[in-house]
Protein backbone atom coordinates (compact mmCIF):
# COMPACT_ATOMS: atom_id res chain seq x y z
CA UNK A 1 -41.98 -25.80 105.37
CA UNK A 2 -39.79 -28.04 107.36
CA UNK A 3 -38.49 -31.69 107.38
CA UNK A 4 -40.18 -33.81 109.48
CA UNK A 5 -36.51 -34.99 111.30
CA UNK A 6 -37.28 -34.16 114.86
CA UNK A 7 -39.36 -35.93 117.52
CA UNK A 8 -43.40 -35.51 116.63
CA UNK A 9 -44.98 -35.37 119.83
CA UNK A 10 -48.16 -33.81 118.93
CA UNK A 11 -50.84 -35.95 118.24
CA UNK A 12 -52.40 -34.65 114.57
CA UNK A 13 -48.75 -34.92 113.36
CA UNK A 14 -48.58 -38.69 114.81
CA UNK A 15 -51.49 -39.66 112.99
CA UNK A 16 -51.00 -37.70 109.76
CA UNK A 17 -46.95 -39.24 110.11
CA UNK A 18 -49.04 -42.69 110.70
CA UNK A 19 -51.45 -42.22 107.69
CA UNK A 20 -48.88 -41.19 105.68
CA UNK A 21 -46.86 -44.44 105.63
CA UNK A 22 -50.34 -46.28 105.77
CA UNK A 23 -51.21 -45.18 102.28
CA UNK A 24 -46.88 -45.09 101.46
CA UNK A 25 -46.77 -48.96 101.60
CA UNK A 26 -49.24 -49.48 98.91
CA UNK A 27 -47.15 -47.80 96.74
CA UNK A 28 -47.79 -44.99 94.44
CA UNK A 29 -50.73 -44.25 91.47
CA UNK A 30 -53.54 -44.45 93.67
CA UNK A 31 -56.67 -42.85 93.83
CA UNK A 32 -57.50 -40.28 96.85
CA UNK A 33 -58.08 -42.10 100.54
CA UNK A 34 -60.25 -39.94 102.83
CA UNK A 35 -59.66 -40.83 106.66
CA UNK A 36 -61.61 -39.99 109.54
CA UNK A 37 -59.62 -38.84 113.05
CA UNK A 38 -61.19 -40.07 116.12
CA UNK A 39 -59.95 -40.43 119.68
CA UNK A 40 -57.75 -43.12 120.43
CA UNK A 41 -59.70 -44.12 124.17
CA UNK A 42 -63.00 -43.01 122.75
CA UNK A 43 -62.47 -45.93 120.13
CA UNK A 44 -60.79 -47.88 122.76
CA UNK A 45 -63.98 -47.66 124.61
CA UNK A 46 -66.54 -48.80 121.86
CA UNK A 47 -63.91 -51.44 120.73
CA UNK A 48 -61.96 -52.53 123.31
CA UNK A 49 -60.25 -55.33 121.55
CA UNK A 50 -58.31 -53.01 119.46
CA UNK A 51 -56.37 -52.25 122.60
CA UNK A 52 -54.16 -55.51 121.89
CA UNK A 53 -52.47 -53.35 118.48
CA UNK A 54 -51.43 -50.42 120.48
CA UNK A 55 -48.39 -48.83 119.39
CA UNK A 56 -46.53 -46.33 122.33
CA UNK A 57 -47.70 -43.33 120.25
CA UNK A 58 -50.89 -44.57 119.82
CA UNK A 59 -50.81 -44.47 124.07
CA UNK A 60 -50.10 -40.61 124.10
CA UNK A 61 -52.68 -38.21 126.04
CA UNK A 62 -54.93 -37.13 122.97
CA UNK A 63 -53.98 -39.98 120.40
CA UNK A 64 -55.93 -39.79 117.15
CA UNK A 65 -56.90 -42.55 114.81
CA UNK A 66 -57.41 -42.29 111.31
CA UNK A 67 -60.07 -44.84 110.15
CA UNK A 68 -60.36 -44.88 106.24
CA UNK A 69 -63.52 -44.47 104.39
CA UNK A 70 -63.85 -46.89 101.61
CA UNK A 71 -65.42 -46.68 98.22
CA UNK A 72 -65.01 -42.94 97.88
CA UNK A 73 -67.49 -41.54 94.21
CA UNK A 74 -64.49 -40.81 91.76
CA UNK A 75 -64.40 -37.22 90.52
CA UNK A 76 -62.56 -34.58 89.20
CA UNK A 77 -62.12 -32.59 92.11
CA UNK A 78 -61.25 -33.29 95.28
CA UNK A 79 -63.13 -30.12 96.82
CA UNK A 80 -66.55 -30.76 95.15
CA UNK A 81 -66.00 -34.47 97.01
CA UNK A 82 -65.47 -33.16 100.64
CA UNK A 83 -68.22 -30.88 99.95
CA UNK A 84 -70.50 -33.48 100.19
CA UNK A 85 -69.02 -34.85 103.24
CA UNK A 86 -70.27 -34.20 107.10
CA UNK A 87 -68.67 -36.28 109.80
CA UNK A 88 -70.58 -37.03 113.03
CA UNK A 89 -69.90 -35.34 116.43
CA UNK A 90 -67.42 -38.50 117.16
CA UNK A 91 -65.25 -37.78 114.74
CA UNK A 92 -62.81 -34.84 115.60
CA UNK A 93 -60.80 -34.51 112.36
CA UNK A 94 -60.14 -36.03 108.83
CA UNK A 95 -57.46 -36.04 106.79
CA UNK A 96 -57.37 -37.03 102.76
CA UNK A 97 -54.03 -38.11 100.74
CA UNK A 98 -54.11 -36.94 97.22
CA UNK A 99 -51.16 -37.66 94.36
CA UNK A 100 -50.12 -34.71 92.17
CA UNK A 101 -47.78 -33.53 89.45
CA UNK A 102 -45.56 -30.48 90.50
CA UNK A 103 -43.60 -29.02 87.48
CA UNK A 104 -42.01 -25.42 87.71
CA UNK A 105 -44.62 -22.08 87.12
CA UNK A 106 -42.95 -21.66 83.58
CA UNK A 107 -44.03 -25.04 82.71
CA UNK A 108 -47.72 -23.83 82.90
CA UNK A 109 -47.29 -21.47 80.67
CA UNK A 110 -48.33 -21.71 76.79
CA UNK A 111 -50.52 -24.96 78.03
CA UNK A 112 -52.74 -26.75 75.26
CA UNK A 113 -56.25 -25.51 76.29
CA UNK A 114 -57.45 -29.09 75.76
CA UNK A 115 -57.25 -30.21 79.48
CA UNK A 116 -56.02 -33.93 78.40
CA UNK A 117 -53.57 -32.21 76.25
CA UNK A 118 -52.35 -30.45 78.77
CA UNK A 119 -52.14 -33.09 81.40
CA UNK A 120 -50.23 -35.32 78.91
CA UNK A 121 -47.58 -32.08 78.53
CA UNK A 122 -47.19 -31.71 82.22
CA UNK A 123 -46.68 -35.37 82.95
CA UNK A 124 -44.15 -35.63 80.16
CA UNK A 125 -42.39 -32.25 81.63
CA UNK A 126 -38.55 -32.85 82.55
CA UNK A 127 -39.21 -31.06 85.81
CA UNK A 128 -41.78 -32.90 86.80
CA UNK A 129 -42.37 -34.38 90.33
CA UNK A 130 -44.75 -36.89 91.31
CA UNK A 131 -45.73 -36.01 95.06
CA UNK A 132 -47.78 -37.36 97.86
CA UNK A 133 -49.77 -34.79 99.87
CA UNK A 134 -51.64 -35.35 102.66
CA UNK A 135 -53.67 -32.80 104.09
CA UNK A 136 -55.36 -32.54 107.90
CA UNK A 137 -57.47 -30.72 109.94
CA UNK A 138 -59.15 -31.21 113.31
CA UNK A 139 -62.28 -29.38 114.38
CA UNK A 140 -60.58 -27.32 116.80
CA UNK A 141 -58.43 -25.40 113.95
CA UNK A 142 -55.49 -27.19 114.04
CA UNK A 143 -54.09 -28.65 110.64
CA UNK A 144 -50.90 -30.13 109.29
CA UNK A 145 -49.70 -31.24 105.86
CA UNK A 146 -47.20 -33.37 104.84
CA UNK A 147 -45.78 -33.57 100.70
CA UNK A 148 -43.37 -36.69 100.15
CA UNK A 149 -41.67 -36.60 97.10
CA UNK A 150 -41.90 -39.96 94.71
CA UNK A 151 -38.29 -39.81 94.48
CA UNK A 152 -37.79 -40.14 98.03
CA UNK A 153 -40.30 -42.44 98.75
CA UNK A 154 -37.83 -45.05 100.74
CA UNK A 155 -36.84 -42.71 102.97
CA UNK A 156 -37.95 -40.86 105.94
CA UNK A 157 -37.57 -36.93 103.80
CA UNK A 158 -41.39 -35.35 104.47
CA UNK A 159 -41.66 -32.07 103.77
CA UNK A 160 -44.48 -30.78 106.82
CA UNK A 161 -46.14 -27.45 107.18
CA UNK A 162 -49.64 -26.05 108.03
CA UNK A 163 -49.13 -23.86 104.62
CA UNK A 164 -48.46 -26.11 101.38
CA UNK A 165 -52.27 -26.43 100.83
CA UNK A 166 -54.38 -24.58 102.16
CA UNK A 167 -57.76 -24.86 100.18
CA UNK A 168 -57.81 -28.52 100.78
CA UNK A 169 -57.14 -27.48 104.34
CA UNK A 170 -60.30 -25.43 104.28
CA UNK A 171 -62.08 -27.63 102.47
CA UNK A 172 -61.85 -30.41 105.06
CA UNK A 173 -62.20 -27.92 107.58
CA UNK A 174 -65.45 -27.19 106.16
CA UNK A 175 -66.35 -30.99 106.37
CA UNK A 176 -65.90 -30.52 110.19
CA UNK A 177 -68.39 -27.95 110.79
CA UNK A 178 -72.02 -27.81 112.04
């Protein structure tokens, strides 16, 4: 896992970067946000007008842009959602921002078996850490994540890596395929 402190040059990690602060300046306790990733000129082409909110990364050979999908079903799980999900041939990636709870392994242990009991001890945990994790993969195999930490959340300290999830990698992977 590394910091995201360097130049980003590639264009997944420009639009999960992007995405990222999006969903950041809403603030925090929100619900999942599912995004589609579609070329920059191929969406240039069909809406030409959009051209006028360029940004220079958005002007980068390859430039992806994440389009949210509104009024996503609520559920319990975020994999049994995207497994529902098939994007058309235009779209060449997604990505989805989830918030979790992150509390050391020996905090799991000796849980309630009640699920809402257990929740409620985890969230009350001394250790715990509220995180932001967004997850994305494009159709060609490439995928990034990024986790931002609640407590760092007006700052620029995102952890990045292609490892810190990888089911919900696969599962939007899966989303992606024919």
């Amino acid at each position: 896992m590394t910091r995201a402190s360097q130049p980003v040059t590639d264009p997944l990690s420009i639009a999960a970067l992007d995405t990222e602060r999006h969903v950041g300046s809403a603030g925090w306790d929100q619900p999942p946000r599912l995004f589609a990733l579609v070329p920059t000129a191929e969406l240039l082409t069909r809406e030409p007008q959009l051209a006028a909110g360029l940004t220079v990364s958005d002007q980068i050979e390859g430039a992806l842009t994440a389009i949210e999908q509104e009024d996503l079903p609520e559920t319990d799980s975020i994999e049994s959602l995207l497994a529902q999900i098939a994007w058309p041939d235009t779209v060449v990636g997604c990505a989805i921002v989830v918030e979790r709870l992150v509390v050391p392994p020996d905090a799991e242990r000796d849980l309630p078996s009640d699920r809402d009991a257990a929740v409620a001890e985890l969230a009350g945990h001394p250790d715990r850490r509220d995180v932001r994790l967004l997850a994305a993969a494009t159709r060609d195999g490439a995928s990034i994540c990024l986790l931002r930490q609640r407590e760092h959340d007006s700052d620029d300290r995102v952890a990045t890596g292609s490892d810190i999830a990888p089911g919900l990698v696969a599962a939007l992977r899966a989303t992606l395929t024919d």
